[in-house]
Protein backbone atom coordinates (compact mmCIF):
# COMPACT_ATOMS: atom_id res chain seq x y z
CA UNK A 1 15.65 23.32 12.62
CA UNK A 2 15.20 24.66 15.87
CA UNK A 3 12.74 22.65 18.06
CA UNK A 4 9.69 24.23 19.20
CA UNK A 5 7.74 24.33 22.60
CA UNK A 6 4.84 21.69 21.94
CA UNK A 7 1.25 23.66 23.31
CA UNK A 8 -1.88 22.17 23.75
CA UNK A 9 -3.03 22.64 20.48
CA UNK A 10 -0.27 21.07 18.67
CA UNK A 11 -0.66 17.80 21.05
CA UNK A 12 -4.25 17.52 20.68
CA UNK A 13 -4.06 17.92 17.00
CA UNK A 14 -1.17 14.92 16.69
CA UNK A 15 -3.36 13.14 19.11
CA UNK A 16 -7.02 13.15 17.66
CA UNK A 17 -4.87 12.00 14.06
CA UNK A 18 -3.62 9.14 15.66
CA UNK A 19 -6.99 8.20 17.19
CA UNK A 20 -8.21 8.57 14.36
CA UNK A 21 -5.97 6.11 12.46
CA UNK A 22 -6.36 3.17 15.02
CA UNK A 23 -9.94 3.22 14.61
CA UNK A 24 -11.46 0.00 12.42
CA UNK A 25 -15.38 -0.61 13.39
CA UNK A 26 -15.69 3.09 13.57
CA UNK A 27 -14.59 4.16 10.47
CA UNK A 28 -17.14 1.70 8.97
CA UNK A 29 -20.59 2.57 10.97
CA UNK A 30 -22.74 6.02 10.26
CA UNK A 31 -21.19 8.89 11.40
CA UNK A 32 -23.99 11.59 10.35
CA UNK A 33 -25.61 12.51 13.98
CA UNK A 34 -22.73 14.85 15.57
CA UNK A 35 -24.09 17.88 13.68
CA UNK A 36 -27.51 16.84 15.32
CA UNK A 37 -26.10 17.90 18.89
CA UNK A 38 -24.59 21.24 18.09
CA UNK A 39 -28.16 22.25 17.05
CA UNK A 40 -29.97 24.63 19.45
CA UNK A 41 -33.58 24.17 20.56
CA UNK A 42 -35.15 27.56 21.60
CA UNK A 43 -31.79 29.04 22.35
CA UNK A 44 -30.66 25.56 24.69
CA UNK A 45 -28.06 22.79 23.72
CA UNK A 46 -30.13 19.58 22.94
CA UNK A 47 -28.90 17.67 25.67
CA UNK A 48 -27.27 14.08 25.48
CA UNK A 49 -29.82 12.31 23.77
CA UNK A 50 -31.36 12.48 20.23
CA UNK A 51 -34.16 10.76 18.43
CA UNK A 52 -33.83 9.16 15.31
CA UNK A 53 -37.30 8.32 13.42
CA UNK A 54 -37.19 4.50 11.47
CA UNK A 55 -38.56 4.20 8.39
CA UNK A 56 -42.24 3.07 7.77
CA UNK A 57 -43.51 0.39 5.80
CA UNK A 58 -46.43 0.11 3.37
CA UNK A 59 -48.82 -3.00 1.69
CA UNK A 60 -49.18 -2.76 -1.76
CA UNK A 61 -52.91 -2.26 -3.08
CA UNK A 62 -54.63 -4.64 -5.43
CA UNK A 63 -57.35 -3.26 -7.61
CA UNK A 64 -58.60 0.49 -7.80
CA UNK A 65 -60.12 1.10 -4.52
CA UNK A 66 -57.80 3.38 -2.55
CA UNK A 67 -57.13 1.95 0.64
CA UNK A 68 -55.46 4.83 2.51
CA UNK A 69 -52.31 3.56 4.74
CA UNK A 70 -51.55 5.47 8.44
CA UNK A 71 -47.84 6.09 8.18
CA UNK A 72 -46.54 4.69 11.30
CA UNK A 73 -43.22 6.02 12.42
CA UNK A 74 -41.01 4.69 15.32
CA UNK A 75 -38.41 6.15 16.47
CA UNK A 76 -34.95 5.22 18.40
CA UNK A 77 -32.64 7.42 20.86
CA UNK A 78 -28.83 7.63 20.75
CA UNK A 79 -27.62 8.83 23.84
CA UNK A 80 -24.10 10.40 24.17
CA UNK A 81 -23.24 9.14 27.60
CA UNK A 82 -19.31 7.29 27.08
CA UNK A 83 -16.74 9.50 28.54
CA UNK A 84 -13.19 8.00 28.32
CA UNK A 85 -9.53 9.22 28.80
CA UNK A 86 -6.18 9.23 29.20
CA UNK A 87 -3.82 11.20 31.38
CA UNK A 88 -0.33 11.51 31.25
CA UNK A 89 2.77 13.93 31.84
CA UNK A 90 5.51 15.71 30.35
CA UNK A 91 8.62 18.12 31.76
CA UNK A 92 9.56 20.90 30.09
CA UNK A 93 12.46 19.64 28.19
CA UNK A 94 9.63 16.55 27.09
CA UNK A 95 7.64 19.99 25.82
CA UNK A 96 10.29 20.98 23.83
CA UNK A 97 10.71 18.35 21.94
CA UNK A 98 9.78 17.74 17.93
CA UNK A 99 6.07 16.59 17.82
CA UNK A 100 7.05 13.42 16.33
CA UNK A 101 9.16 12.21 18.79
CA UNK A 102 6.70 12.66 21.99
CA UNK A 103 4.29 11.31 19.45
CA UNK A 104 5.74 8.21 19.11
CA UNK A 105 6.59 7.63 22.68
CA UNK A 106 3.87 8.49 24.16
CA UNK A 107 0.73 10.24 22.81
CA UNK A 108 0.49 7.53 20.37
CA UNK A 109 0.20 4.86 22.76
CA UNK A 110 -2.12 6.21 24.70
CA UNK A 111 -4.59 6.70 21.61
CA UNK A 112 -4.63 3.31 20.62
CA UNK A 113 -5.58 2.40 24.14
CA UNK A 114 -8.63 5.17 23.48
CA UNK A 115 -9.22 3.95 19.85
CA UNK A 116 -9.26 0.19 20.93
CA UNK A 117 -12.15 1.28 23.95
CA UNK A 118 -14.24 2.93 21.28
CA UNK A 119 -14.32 0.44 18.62
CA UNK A 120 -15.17 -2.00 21.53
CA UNK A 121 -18.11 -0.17 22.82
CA UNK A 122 -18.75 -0.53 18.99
CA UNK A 123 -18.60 -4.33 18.93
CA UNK A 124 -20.12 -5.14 22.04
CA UNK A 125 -23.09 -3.86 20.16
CA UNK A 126 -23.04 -7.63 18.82
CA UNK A 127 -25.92 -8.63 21.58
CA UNK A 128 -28.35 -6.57 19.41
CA UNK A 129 -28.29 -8.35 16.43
CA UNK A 130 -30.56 -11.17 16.08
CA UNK A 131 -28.75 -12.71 12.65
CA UNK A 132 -26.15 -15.42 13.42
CA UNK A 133 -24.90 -17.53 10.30
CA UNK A 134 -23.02 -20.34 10.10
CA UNK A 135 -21.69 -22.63 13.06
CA UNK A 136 -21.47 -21.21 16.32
CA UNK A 137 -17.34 -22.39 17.07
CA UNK A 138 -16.68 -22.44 13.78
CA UNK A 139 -13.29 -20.70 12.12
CA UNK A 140 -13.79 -19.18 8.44
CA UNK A 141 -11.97 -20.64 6.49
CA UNK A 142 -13.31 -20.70 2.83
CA UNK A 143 -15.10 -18.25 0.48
CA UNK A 144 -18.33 -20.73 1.14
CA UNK A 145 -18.09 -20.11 4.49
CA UNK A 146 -18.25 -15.94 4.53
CA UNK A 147 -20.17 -16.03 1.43
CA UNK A 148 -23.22 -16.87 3.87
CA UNK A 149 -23.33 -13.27 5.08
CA UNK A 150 -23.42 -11.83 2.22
CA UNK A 151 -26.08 -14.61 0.81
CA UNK A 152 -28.27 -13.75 4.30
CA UNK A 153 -27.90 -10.21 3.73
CA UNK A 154 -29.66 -10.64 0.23
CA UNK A 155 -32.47 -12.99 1.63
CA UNK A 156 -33.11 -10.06 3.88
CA UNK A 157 -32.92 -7.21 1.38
CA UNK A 158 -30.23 -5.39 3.07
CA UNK A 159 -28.93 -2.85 0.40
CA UNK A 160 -25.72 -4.15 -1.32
CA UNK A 161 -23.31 -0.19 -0.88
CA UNK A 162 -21.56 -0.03 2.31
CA UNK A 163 -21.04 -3.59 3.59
CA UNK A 164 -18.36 -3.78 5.91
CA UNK A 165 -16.80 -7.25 7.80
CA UNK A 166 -14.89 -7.38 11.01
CA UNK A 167 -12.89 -10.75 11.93
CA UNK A 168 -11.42 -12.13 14.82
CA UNK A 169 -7.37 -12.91 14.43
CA UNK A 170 -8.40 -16.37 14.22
CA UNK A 171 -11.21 -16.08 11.54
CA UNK A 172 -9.28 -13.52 9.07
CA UNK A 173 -6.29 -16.13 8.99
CA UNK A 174 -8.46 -18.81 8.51
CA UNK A 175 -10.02 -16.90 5.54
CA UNK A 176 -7.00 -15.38 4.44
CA UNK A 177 -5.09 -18.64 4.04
CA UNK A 178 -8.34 -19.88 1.46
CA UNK A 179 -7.45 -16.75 -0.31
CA UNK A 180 -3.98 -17.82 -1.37
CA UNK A 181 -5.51 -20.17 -3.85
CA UNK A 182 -6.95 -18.40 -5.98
CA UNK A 183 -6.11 -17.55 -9.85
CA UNK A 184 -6.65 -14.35 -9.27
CA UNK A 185 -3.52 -13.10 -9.28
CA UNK A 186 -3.71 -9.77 -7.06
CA UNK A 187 -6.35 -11.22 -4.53
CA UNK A 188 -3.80 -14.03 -4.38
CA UNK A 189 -0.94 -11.52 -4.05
CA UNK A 190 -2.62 -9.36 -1.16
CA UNK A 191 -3.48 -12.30 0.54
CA UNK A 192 0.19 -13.86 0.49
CA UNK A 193 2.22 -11.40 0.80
CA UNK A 194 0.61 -8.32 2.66
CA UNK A 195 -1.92 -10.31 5.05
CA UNK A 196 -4.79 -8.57 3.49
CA UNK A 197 -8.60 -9.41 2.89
CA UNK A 198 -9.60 -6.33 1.16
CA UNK A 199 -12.93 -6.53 -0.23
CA UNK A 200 -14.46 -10.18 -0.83
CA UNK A 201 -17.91 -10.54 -2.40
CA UNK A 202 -18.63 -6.58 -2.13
CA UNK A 203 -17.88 -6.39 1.55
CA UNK A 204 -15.12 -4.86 2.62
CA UNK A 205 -12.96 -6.79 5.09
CA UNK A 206 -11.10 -6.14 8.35
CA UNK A 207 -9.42 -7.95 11.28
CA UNK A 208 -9.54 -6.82 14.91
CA UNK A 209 -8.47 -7.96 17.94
CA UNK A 210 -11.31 -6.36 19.28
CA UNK A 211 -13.89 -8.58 18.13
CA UNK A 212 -15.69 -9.38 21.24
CA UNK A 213 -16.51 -13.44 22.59
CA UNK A 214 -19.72 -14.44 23.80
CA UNK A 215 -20.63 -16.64 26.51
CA UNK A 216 -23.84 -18.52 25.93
CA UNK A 217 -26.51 -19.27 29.02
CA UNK A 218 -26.72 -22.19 31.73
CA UNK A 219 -29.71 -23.97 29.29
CA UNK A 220 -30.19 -23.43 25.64
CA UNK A 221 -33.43 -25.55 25.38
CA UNK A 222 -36.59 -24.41 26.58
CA UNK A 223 -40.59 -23.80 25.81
CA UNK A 224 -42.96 -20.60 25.38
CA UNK A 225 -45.27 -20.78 28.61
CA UNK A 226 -47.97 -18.47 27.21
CA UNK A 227 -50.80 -18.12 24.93
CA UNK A 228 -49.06 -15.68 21.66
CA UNK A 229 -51.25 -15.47 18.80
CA UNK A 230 -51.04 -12.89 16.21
CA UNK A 231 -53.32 -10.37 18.33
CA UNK A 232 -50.48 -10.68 20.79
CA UNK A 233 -48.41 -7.81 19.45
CA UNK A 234 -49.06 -5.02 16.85
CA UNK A 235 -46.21 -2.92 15.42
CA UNK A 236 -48.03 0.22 17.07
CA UNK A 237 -47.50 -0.90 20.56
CA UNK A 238 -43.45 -1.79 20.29
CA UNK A 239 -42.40 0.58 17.27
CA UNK A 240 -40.08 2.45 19.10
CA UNK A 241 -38.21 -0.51 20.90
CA UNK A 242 -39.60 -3.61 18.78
CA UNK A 243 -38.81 -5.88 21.68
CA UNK A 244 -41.55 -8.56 22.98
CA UNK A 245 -41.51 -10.01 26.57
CA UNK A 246 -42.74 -13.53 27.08
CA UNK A 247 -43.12 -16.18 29.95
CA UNK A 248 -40.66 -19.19 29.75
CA UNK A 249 -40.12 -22.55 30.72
CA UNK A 250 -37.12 -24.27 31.35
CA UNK A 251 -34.72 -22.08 29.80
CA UNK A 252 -31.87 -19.75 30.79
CA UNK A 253 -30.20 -17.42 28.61
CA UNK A 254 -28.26 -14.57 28.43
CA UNK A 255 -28.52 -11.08 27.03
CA UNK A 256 -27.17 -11.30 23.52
CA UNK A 257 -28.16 -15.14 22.99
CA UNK A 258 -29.35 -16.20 19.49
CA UNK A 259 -32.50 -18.54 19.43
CA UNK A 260 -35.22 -20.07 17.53
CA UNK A 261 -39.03 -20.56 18.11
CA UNK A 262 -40.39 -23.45 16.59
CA UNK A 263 -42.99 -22.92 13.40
CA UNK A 264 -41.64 -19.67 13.22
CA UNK A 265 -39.83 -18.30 10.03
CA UNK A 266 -38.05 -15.71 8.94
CA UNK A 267 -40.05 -13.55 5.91
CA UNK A 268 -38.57 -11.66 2.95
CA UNK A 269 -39.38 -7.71 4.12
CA UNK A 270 -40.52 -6.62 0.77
CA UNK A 271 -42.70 -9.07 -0.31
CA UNK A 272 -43.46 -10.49 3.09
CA UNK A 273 -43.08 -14.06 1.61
CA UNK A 274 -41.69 -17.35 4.06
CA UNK A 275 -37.95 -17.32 3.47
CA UNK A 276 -38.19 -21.13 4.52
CA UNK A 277 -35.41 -20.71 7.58
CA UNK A 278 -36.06 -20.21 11.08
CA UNK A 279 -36.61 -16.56 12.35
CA UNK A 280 -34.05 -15.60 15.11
CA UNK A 281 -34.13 -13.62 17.77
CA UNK A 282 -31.41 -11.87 20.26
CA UNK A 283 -32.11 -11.29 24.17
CA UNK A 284 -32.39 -8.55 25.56
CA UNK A 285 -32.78 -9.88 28.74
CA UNK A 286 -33.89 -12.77 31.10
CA UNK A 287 -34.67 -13.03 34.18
CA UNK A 288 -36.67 -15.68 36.12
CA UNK A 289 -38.43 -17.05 33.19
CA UNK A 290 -39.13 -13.87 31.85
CA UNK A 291 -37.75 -13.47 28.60
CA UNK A 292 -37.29 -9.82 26.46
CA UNK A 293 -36.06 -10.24 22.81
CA UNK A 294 -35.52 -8.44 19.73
CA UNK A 295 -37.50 -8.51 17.37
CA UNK A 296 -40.99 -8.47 18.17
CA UNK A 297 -42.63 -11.10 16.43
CA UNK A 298 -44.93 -9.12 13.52
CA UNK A 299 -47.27 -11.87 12.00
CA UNK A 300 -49.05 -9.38 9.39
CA UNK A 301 -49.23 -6.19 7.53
CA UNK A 302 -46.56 -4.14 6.41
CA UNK A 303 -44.52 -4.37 8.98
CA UNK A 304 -44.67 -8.57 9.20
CA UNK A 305 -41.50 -10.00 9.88
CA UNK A 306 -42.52 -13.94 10.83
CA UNK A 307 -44.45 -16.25 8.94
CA UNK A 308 -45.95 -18.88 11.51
CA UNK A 309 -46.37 -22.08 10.13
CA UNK A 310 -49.70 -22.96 8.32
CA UNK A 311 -52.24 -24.63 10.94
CA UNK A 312 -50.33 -22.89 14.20
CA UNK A 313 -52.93 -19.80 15.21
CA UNK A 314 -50.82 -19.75 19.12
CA UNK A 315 -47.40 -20.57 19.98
CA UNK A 316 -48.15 -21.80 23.62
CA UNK A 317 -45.47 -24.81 24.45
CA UNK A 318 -43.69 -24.20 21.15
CA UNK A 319 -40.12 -25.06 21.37
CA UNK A 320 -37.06 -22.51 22.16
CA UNK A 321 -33.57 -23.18 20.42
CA UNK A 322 -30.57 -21.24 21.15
CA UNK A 323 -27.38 -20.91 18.70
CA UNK A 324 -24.49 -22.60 20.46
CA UNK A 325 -23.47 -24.96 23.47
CA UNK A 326 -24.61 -24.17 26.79
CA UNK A 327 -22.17 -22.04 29.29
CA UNK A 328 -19.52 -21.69 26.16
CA UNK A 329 -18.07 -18.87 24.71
CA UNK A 330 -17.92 -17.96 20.91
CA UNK A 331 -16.52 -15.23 18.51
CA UNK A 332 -18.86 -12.23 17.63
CA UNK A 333 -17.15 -11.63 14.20
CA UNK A 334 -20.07 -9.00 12.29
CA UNK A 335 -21.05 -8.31 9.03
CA UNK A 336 -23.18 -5.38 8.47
CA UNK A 337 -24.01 -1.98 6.40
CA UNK A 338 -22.98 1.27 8.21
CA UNK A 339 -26.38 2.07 8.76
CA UNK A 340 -26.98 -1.21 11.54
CA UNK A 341 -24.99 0.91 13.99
CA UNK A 342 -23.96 4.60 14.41
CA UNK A 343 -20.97 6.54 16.61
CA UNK A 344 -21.46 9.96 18.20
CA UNK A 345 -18.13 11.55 18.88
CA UNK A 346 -19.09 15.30 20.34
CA UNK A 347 -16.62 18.21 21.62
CA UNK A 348 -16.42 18.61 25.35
CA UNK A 349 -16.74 22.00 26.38
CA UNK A 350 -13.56 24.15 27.59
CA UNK A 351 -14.26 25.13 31.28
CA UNK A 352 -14.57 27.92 32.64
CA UNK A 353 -11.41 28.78 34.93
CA UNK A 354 -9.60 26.38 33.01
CA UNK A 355 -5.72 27.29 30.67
CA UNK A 356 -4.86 26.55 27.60
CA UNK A 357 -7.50 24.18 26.70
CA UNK A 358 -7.47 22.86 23.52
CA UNK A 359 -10.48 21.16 21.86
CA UNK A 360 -9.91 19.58 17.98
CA UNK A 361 -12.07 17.62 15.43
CA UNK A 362 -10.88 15.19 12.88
CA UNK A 363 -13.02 13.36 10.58
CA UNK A 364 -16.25 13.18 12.89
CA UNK A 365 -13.61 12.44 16.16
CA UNK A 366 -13.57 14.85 18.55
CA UNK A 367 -10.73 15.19 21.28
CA UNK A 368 -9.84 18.07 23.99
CA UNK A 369 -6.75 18.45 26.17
CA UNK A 370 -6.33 20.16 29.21
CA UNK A 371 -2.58 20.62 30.64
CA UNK A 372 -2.26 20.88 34.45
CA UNK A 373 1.26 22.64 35.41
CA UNK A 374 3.00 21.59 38.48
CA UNK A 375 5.61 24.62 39.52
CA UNK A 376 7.45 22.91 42.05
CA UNK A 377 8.64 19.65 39.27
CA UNK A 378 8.14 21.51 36.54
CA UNK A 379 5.81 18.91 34.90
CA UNK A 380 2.61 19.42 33.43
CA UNK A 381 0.09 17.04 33.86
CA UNK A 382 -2.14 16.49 30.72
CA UNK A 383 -6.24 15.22 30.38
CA UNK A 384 -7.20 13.81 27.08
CA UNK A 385 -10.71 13.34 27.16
CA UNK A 386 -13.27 12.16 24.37
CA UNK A 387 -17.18 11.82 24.58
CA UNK A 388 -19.32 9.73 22.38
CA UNK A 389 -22.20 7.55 22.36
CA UNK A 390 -23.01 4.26 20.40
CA UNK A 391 -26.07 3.18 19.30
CA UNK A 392 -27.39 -0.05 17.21
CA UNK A 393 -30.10 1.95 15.23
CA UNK A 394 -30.99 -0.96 12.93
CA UNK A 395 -30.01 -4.21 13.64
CA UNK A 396 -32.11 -5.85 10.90
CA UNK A 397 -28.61 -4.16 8.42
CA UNK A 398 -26.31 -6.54 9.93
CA UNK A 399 -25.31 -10.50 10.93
CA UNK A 400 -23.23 -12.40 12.83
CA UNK A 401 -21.29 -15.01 10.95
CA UNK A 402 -19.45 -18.06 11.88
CA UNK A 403 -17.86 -20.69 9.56
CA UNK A 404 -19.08 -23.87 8.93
């Protein structure tokens, strides 16, 4: 068969497949907010940000006197601001090859470069989850060990459909390896001979190299330096951001650190009862003994998400605990439902002035080329660009986990 000159849409169908393909967190996070921005308000584009309303929370009523609830909404933005490419060129002879030779040699490895930046932006969303279980350090290397995710996802009522894992190299071995063990004769099998987790425990299991390490602050040990009762905060006053600041002592941590308060628990967020472990919390950010975290700290009504320890009314000089060693750096692996996080991929626009531009969508990815030609070499010089945004839009869906 006679080989045929390669245009821009050919090339930037090959290459949003292959992007595509390398993905892993982003095939496993909410992908439902693209349509959002091709929506028009009063005849203009939305812009590069969209809200996204959280769900609101109710107390149940005992007896038969109504007692009529406000419904109190919060809301969240996802903001389509990561721009990323890659450029490269071919000659004319390089255009007239078969698409699956330039593929290999060169559009496909400059997708997995793009494909590896995205599911990092995804990953790095680690620092906004508050859930760590396990032993900060610690490889995975039993069924105990990842069975604490799931077990903490329960406690926490996070819905059982959709549960996805992401491992470091070093922590899907480590599990892997247990998996050879078993009597189960194709989990055994999969393990062995293909190097593959699959799904353990109704979570569905992959291993990146992406998975992102942490590096914990100067001085993990510290004390609230205020007066926080429960009048302190109400979920009305932080519903959009639920993040709390505070005053500090003797403490420095950075954004993304796990920690404790003393007397403080974590709650079940149905029934609001004391799950008898210690509530975390992630930074947002510190600075001078001024210390932003996620979550707020809720100590009643239907949005409670502490339960402060019978005979404490302030937490003034109670005790701060981070996860980890001071000034050392730890795996992120994450366990979550596809609704913790969400990825934006959106269409750049063709501009005006500008040849043969080629814009194509696969599966929620969106990816345009532009060629550049260069008469005098006879090369043309291609731009692949994408555009997305990333967004953790409910952290409460998802964990960290070490082993043990």
């Amino acid at each position: 068969m006679a080989n045929t000159t390669l245009t821009a849409d050919i090339i930037a169908k090959e290459a949003v497949m292959i992007l595509d393909n390398n993905l892993v967190m982003a095939k496993q996070v909410f992908r439902g907010y693209e349509n959002e921005f091709d929506k028009k308000v009063n005849g203009y584009n939305v812009g590069d940000t969209i809200s996204i309303r959280k769900p609101t929370d109710y107390t149940v009523r005992d007896g038969a006197v109504m007692a009529v609830q406000d419904a109190v909404e919060g809301k969240t933005t996802i903001v389509v601001n990561q721009r990323k490419g890659v450029d490269f060129k071919f000659s004319s002879q390089d255009l007239t090859l078969k698409i699956e030779d330039l593929s290999e040699r060169i559009i496909k490895p400059a997708m997995v470069q793009l494909a590896n930046q995205v599911d990092r932006d995804l990953m790095g969303l680690y620092k906004y989850v508050p859930n760590w279980v396990g032993t900060a350090g610690q490889t995975i290397n039993s069924y105990a060990d990842f069975a604490l995710g799931p077990q903490r996802l329960d406690e926490y009522a996070v819905p059982e459909d959709g549960r996805s894992a992401v491992l470091s190299p070093a922590d899907h071995w480590g599990l892997l390896g247990s998996q050879t063990a078993l009597y189960i004769q194709d989990a055994a099998k999969g393990a062995y001979r293909n190097g593959s987790l699959g799904m353990i425990g109704g979570v569905d299991t992959y291993m990146s190299q992406n998975v992102p390490t942490h590096l914990v602050g100067s001085d993990v040990s510290g004390t609230v330096n205020q007066s926080i009762t429960s009048a302190t905060t109400t979920y009305a006053s932080v519903k959009d951001s639920m993040q709390q600041t505070i005053t500090v002592a003797s403490l420095n941590l950075n954004a993304g650190d796990v920690f404790t308060i003393a007397n403080v628990n974590a709650v079940n967020p149905v029934s609001k009862a004391d799950l008898g472990f210690a509530k975390q919390f992630t930074v947002i950010s510190y600075s001078s003994n001024t210390l932003v975290f996620y979550p707020a700290m809720i100590w009643s009504g239907a949005f409670q998400n502490v339960a402060v320890a019978s005979g404490t009314s302030d937490l003034n000089t109670a005790a701060i605990t981070a996860v980890g060693t001071a000034a050392t750096n730890y795996r992120q692996n994450m366990m979550f439902t596809k609704n913790a996080f969400a990825l934006v991929s959106v269409p750049l626009v063709s501009p005006p002035g500008a040849v043969d531009v080629s814009r194509q969508t696969y599966k929620g990815t969106s990816v345009r080329v532009i060629p550049v030609y260069d008469g005098v070499n006879d090369e043309s010089a291609w731009r692949l660009d994408i555009l997305y945004g990333v967004k953790a839009i409910d952290p409460r869906l998802a964990l960290r986990i070490s082993g043990t």
